[in-house]
N, C-alpha and C. Protein backbone atom coordinates (compact mmCIF):
# COMPACT_ATOMS: atom_id res chain seq x y z
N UNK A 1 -7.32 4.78 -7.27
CA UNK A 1 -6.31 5.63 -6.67
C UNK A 1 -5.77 4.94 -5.42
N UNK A 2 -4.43 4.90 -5.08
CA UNK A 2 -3.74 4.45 -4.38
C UNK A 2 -3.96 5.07 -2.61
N UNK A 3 -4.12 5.16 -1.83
CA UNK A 3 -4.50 5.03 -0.32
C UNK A 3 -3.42 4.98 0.57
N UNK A 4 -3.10 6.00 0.93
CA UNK A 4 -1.51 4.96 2.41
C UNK A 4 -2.10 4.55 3.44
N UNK A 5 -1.28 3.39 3.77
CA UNK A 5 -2.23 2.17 4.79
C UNK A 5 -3.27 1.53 4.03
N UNK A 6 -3.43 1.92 2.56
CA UNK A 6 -4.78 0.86 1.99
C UNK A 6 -4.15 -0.35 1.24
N UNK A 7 -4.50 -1.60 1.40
CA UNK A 7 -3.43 -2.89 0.06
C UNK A 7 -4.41 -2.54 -0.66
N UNK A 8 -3.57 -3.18 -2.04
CA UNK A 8 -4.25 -3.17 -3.05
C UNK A 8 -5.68 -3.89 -3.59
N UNK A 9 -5.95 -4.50 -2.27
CA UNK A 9 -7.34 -5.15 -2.61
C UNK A 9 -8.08 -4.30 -1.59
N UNK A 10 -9.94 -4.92 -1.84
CA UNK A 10 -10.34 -4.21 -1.39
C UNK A 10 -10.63 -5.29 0.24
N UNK A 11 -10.60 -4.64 1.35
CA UNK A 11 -10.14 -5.29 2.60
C UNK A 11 -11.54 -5.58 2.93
N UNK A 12 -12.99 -4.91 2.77
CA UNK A 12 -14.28 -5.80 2.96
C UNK A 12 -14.92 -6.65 2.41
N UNK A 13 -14.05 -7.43 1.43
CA UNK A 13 -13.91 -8.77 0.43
C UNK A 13 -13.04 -9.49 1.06
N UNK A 14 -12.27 -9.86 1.74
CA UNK A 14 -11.37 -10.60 2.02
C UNK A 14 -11.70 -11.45 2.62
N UNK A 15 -11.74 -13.06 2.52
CA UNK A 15 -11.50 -13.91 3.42
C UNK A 15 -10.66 -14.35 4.21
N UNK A 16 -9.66 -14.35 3.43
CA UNK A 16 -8.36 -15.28 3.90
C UNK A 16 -7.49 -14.72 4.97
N UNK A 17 -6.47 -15.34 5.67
CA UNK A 17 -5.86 -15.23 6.93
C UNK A 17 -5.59 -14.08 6.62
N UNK A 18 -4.18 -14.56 5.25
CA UNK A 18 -3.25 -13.64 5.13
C UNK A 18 -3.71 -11.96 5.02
N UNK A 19 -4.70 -12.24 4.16
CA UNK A 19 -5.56 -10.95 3.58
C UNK A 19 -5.82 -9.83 4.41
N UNK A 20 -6.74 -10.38 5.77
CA UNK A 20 -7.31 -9.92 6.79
C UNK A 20 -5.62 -9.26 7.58
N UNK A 21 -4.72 -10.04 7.79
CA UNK A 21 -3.42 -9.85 7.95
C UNK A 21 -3.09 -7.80 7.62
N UNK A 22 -3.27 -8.27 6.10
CA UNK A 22 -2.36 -7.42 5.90
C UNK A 22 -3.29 -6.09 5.61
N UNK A 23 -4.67 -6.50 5.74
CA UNK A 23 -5.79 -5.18 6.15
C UNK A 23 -5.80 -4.48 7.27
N UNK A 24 -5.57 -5.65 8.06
CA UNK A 24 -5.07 -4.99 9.64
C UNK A 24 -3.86 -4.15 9.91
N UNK A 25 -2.84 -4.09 8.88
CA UNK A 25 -1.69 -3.78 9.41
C UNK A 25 -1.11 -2.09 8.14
N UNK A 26 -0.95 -1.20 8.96
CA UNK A 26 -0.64 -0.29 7.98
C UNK A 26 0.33 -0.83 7.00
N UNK A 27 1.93 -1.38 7.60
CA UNK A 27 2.78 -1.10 7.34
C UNK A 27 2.56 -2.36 5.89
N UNK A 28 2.06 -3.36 6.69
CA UNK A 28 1.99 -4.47 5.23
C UNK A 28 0.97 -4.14 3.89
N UNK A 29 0.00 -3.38 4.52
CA UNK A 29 -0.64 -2.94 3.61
C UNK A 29 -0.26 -2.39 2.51
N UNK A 30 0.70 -1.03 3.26
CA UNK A 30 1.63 -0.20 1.98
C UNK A 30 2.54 -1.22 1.23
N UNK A 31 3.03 -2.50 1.72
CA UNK A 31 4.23 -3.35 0.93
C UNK A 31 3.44 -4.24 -0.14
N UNK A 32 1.71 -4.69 0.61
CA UNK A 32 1.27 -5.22 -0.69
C UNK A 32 0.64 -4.30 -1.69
N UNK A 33 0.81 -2.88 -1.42
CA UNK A 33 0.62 -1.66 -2.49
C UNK A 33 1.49 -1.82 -3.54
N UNK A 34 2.62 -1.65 -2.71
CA UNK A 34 4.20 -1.54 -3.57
C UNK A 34 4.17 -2.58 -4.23
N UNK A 35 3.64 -3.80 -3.89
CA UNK A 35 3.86 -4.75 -4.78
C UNK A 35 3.37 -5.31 -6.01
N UNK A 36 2.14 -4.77 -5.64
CA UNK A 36 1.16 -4.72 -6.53
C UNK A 36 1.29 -3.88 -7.52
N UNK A 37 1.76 -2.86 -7.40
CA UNK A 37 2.03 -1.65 -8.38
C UNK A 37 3.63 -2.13 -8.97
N UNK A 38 4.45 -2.23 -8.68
CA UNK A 38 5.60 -3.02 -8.85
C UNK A 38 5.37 -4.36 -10.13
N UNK A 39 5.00 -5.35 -9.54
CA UNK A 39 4.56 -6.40 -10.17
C UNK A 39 3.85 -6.10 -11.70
N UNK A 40 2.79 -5.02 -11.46
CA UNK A 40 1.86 -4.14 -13.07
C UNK A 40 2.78 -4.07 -13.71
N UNK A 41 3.77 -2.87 -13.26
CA UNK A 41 4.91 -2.36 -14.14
C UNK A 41 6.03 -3.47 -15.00
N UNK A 42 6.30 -4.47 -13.98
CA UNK A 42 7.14 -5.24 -14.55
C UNK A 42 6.45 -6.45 -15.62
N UNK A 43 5.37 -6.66 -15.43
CA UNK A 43 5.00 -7.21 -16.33
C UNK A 43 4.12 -6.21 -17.39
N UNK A 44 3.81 -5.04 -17.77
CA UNK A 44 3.40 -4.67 -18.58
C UNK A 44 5.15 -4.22 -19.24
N UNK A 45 5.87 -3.76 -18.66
CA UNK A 45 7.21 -3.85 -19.78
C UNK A 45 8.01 -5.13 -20.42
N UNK A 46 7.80 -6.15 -19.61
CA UNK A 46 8.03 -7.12 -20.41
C UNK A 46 6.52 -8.00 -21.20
N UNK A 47 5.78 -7.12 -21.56
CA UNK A 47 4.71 -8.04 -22.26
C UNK A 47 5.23 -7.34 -23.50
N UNK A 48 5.64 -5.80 -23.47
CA UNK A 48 5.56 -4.81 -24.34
C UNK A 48 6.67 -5.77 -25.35
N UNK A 49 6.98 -6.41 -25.33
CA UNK A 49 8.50 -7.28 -25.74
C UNK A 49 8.37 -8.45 -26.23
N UNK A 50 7.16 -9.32 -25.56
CA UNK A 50 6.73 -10.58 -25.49
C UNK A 50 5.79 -11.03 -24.51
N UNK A 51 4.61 -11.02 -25.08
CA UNK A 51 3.09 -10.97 -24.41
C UNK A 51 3.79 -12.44 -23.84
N UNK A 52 4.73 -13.44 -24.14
CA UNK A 52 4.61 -14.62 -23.01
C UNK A 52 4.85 -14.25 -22.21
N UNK A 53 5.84 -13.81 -21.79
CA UNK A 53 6.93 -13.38 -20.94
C UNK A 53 6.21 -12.86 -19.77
N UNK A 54 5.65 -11.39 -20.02
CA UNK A 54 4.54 -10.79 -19.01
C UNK A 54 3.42 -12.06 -19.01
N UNK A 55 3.19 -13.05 -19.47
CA UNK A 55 1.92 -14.19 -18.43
C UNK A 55 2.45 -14.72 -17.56
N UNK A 56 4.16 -15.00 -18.06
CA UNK A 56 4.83 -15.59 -17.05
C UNK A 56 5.16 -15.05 -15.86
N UNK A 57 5.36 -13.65 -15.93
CA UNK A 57 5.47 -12.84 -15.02
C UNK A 57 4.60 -12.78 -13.98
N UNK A 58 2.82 -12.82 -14.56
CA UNK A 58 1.82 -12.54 -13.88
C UNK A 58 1.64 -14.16 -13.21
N UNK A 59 2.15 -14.94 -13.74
CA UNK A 59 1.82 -15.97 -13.17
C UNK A 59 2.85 -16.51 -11.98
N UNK A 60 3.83 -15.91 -12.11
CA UNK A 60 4.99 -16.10 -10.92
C UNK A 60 4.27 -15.20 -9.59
N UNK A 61 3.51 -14.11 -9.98
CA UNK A 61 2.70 -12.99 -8.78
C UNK A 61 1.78 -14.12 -8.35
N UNK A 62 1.05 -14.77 -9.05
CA UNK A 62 -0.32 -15.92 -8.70
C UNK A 62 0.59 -16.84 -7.94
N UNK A 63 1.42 -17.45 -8.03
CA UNK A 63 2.27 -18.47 -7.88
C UNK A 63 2.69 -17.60 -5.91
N UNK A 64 3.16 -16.93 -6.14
CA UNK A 64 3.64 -16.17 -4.55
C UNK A 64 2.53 -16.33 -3.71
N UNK A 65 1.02 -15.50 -4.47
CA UNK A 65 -0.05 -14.87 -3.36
C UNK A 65 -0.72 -16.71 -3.25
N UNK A 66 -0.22 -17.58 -3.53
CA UNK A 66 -0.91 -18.85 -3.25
C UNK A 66 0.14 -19.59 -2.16
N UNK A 67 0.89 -19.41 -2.68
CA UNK A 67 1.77 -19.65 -1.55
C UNK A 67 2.35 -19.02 -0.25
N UNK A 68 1.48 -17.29 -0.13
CA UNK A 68 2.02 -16.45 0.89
C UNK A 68 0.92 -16.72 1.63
N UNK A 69 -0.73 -17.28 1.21
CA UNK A 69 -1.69 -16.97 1.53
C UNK A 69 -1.70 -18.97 2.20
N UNK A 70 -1.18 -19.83 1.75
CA UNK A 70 -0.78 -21.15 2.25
C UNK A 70 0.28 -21.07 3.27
N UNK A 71 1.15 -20.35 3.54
CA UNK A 71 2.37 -20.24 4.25
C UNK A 71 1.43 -19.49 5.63
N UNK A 72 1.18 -18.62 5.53
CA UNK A 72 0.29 -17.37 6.60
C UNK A 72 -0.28 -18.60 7.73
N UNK A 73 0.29 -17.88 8.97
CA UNK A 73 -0.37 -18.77 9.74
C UNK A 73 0.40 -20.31 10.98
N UNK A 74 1.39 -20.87 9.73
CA UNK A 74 2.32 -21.38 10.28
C UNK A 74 3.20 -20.78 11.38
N UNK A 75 3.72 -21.00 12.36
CA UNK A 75 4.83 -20.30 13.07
C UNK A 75 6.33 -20.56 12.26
N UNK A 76 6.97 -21.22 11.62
CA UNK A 76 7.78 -20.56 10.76
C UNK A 76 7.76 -19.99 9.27
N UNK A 77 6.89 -19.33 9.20
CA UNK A 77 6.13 -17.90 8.22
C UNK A 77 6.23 -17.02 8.55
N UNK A 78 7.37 -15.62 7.87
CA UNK A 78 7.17 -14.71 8.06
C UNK A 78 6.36 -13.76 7.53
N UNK A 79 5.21 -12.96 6.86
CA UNK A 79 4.53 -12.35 6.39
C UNK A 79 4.96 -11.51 5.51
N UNK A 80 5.67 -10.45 6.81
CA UNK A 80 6.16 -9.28 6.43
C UNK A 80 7.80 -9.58 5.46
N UNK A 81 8.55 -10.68 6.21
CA UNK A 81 9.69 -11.08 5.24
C UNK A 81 9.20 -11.59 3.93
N UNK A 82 8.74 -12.50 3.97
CA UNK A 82 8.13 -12.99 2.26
C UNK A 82 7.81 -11.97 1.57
N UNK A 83 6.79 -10.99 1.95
CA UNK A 83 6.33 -9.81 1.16
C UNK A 83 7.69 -8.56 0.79
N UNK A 84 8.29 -8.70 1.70
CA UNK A 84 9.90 -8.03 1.72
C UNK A 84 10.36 -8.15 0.37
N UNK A 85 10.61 -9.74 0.39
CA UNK A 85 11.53 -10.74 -0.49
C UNK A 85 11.25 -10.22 -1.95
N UNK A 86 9.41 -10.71 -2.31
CA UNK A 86 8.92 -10.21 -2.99
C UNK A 86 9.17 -9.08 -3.77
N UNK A 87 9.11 -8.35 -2.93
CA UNK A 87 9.05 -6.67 -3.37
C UNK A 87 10.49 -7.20 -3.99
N UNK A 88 11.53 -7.34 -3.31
CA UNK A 88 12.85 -7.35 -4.04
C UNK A 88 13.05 -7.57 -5.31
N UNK A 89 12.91 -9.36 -5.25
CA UNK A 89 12.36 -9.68 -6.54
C UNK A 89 11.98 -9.08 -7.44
N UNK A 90 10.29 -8.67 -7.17
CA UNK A 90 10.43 -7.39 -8.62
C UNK A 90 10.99 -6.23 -8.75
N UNK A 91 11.92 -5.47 -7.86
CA UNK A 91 12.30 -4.36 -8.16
C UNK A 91 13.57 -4.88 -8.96
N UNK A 92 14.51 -6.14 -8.57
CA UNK A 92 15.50 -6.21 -9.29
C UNK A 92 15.15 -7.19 -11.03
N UNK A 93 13.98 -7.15 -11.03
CA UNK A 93 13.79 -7.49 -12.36
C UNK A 93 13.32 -6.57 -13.17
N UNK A 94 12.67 -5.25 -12.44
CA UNK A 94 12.63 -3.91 -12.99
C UNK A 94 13.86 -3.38 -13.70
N UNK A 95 14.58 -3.34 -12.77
CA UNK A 95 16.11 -2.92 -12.97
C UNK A 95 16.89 -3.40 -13.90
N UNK A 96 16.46 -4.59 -15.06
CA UNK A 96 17.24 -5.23 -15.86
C UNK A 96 17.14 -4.21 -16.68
């Protein structure tokens, strides 16, 4: 069950910068909710179509959190913009 202020992982597992980041922070927390739940949806409707399609999907999500979680930390990295971007991304591929 979904939590406001909780991300979708669980935050006393976390190592990483970004992670700890966005455990700390209500507002990012709820965006890596949204995204996470976002991201499910869009790839369980396009698997429903073509099981490639949704790996590709899931693998473009792997592809971000390796690179949001490599980016985190730098001073020109935004957190909260990347995770923004994100969210976009899948809502306008929802929308097809």
């Amino acid at each position: 069950m979904a939590v406001a202020s909780r991300p979708s992982f669980n935050c006393s597992t976390v190592r990483g910068a970004a992670e700890k980041a966005i455990c700390a922070s209500p507002e990012l927390a709820n965006l890596d909710r949204r995204i996470n739940a976002v991201n499910a949806r869009v790839v369980l409707d396009a698997s429903r179509g073509n099981p490639g399609a949704g790996r590709v999907l899931q693998r473009e999500q792997d592809e971000f959190i390796v690179r949001r979680n490599a980016g985190f930390g730098r001073s020109d990295y935004d957190l909260q913009k990347a995770m923004r971007e994100r969210l976009d991304h899948l809502l306008a591929i929802g929308a097809r």
